[in-house]
Protein backbone atom coordinates (compact mmCIF):
# COMPACT_ATOMS: atom_id res chain seq x y z
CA UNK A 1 62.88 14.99 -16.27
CA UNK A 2 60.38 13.67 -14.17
CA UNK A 3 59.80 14.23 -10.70
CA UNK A 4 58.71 12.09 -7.01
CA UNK A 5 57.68 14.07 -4.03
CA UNK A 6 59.33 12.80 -0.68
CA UNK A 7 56.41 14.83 1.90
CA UNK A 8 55.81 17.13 -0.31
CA UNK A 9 59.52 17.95 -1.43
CA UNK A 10 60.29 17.40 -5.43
CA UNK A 11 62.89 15.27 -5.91
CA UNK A 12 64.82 14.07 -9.73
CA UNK A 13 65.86 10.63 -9.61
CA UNK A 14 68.42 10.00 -12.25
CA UNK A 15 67.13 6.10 -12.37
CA UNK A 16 65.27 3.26 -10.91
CA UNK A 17 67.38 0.21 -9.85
CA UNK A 18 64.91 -2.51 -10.29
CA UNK A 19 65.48 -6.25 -8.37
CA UNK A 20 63.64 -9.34 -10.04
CA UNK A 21 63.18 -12.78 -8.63
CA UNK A 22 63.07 -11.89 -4.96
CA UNK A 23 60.31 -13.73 -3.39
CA UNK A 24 60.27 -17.49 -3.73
CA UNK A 25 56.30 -17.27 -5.00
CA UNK A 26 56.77 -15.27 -7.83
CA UNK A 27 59.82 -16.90 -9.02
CA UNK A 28 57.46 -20.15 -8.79
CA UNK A 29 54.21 -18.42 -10.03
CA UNK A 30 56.41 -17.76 -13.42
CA UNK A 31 58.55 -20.86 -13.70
CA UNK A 32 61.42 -19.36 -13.43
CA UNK A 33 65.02 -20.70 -11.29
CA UNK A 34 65.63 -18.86 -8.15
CA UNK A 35 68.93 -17.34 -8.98
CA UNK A 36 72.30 -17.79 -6.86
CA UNK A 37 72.37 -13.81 -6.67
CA UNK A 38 70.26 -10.34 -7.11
CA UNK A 39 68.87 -9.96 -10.50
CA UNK A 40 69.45 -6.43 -11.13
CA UNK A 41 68.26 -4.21 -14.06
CA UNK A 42 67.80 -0.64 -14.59
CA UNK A 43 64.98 1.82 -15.32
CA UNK A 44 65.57 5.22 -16.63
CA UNK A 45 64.13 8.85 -15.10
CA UNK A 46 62.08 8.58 -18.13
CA UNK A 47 60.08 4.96 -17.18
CA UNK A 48 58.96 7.10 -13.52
CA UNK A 49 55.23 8.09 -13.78
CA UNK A 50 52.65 9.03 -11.23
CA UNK A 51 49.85 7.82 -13.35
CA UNK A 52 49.07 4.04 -14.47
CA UNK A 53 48.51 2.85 -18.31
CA UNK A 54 46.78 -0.20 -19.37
CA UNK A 55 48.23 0.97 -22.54
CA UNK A 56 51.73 2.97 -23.58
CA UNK A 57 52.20 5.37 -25.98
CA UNK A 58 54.25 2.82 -28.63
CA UNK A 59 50.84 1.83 -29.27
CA UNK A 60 52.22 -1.69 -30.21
CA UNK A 61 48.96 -3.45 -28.39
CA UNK A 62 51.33 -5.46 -26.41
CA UNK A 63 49.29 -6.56 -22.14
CA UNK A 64 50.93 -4.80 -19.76
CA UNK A 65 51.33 -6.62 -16.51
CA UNK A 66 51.30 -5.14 -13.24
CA UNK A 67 54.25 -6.14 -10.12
CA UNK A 68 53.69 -4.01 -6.51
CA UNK A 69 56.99 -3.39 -5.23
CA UNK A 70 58.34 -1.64 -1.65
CA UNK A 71 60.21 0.96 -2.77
CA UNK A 72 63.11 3.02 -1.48
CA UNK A 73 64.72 6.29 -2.25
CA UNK A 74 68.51 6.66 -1.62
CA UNK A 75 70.15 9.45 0.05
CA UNK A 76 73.96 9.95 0.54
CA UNK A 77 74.17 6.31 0.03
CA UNK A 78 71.52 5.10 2.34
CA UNK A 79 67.70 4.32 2.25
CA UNK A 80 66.23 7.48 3.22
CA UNK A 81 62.15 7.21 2.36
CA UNK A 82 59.66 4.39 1.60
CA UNK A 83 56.87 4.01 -0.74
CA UNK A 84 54.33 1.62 -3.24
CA UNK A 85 55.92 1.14 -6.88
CA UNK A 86 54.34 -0.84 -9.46
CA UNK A 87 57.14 -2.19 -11.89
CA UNK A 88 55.01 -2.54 -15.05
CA UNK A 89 56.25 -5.34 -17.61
CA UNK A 90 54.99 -6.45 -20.95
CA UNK A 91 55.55 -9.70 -20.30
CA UNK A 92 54.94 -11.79 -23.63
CA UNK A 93 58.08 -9.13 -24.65
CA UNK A 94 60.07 -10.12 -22.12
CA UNK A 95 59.39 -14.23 -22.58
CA UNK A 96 60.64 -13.79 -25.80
CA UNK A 97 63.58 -11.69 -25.50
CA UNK A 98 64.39 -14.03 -22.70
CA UNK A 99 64.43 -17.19 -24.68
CA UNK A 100 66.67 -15.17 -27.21
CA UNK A 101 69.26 -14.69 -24.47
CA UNK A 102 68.71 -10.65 -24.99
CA UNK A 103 68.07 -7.98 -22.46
CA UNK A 104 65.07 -6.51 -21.12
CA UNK A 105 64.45 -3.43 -21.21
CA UNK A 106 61.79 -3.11 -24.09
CA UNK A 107 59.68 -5.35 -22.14
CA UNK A 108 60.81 -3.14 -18.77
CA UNK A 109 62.02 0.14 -19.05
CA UNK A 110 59.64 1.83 -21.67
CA UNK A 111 58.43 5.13 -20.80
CA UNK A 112 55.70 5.10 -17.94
CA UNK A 113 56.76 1.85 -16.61
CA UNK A 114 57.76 2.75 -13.12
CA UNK A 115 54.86 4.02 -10.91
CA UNK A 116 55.06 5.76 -7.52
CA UNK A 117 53.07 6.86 -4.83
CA UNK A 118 54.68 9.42 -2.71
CA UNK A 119 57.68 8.77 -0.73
CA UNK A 120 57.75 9.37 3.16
CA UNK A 121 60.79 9.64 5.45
CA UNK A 122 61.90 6.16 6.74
CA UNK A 123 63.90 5.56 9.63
CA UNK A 124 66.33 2.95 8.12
CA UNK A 125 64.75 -0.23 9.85
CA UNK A 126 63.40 -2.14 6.79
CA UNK A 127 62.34 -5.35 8.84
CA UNK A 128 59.06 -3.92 9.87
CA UNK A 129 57.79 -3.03 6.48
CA UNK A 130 55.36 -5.01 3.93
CA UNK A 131 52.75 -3.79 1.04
CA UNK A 132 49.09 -5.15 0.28
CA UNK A 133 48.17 -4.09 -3.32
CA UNK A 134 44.12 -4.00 -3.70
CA UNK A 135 42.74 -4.07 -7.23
CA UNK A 136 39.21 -3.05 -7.36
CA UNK A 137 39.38 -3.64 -3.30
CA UNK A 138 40.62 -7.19 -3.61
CA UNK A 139 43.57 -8.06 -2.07
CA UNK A 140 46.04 -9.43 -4.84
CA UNK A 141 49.21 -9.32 -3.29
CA UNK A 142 50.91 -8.92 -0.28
CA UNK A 143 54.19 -9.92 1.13
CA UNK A 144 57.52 -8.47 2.79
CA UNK A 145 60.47 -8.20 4.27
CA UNK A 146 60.41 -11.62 5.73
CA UNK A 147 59.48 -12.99 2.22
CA UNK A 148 62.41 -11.54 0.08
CA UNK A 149 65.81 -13.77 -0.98
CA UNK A 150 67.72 -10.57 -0.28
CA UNK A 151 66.74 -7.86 2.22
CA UNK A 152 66.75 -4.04 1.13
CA UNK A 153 70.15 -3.28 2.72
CA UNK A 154 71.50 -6.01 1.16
CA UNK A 155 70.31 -5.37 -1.94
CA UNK A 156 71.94 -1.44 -1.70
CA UNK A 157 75.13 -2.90 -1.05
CA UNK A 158 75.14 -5.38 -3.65
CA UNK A 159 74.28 -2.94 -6.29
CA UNK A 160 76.61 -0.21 -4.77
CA UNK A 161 79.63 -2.74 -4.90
CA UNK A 162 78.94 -1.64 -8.74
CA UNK A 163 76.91 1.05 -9.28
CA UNK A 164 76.47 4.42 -7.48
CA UNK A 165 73.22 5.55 -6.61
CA UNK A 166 72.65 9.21 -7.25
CA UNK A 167 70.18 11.16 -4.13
CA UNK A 168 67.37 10.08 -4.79
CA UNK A 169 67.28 7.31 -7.26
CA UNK A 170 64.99 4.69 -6.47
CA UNK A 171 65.40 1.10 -5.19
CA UNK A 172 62.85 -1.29 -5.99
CA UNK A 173 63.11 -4.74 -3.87
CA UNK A 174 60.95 -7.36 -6.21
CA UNK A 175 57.74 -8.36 -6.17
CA UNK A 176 55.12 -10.82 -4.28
CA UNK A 177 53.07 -13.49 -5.93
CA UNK A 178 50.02 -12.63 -7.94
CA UNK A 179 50.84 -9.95 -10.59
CA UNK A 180 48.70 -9.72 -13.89
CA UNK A 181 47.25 -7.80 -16.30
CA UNK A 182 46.66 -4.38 -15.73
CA UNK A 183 42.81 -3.73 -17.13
CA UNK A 184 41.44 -0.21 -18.25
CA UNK A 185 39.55 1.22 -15.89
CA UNK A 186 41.02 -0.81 -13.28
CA UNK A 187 41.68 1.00 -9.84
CA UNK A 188 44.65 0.04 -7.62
CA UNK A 189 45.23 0.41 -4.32
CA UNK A 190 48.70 -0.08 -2.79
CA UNK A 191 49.82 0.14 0.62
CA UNK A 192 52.88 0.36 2.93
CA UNK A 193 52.94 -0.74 6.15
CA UNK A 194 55.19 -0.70 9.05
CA UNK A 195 54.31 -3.46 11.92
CA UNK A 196 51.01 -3.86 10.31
CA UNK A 197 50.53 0.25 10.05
CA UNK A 198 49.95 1.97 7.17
CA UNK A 199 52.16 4.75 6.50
CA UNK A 200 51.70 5.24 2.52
CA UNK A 201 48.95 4.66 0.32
CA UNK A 202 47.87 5.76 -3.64
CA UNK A 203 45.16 4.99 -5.16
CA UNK A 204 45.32 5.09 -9.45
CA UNK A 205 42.79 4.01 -12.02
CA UNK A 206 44.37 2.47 -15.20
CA UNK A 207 43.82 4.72 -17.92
């Protein structure tokens, strides 16, 4: 099973509850229609990694595409700690198991596809909070609470009108404009900030 470390403290998330199509930008940036509710899909324990891939270990040669996320851990039903995820997609899978009409999740929840930083204690107030993700110290994306369709707590009770979350399972809230290919040797640098302060980084360098 793997493992996230909320200051310093192992924790097993049983899954990753993944949003797509939260920020107007991206939805435009890929052509698709902003939907009339959440899009919600799951990652397993098994997609969580602490390391990035250009590559994965199917070896089917397929780009993997990067998407910076703020992320949330869930305790006892609320959000209990922040931190930087990169949802990683192959995203010429997922075109064409969307035009198909078929799920996702070979394009989404393949092993190593859900990368963390560490998680630090949050004091439930998710208004404050945005992310900057730097690739090879370029800014590439940024964006926010004040950017997303749905706000985190919404988002938690939406999915929780269905779906329990587990302590510790992970909440991803969608992604800003500007995702792409993730490059070997590549080194990413995301950030999450609370009124403008950091207060989580990681740095990783696409293997």
């Amino acid at each position: 099973m793997q493992t996230l470390f909320v200051n310093d403290n192992a924790i097993t998330p049983s899954k990753v509850v993944c949003i797509g199509r939260n920020y107007a930008d991206h939805i435009a940036e890929l052509n698709n229609e902003v939907p009339s509710e959440p899009v919600i899909f799951v990652k397993p324990n098994s997609a969580i990694a602490t390391e990035l891939r250009a590559g994965n270990e199917q070896g089917d040669g397929e780009a993997i595409h990067y998407e910076g996320e703020i992320s949330f851990l869930v305790t006892d039903g609320k959000l209990s700690a922040v931190g930087f995820g990169l949802d990683l997609t192959k995203r010429a899978v997922q075109s064409r198991l969307k035009a198909k009409g078929l799920p996702w999740e070979r394009a989404k929840s393949f092993d190593g596809s859900a990368v963390f930083s560490g998680f630090t204690a949050f004091d439930g107030d998710s208004s404050e909070l945005s992310l900057e993700l730097y690739i090879n110290d370029t800014l590439i994306q940024e964006g926010g609470y004040p950017l997303m369709l749905h706000k985190p707590e919404a988002l938690l009770e939406e999915v929780q009108s269905f779906m329990s979350f587990e302590n510790g399972d992970v909440l991803m809230t969608g992604t800003p404009a500007g995702v792409g290919i993730v490059n070997r040797g590549d080194v990413f640098h995301g950030k999450i900030l609370q009124q403008g302060k950091l207060i989580i980084e990681a740095r990783w360098t696409a293997a």
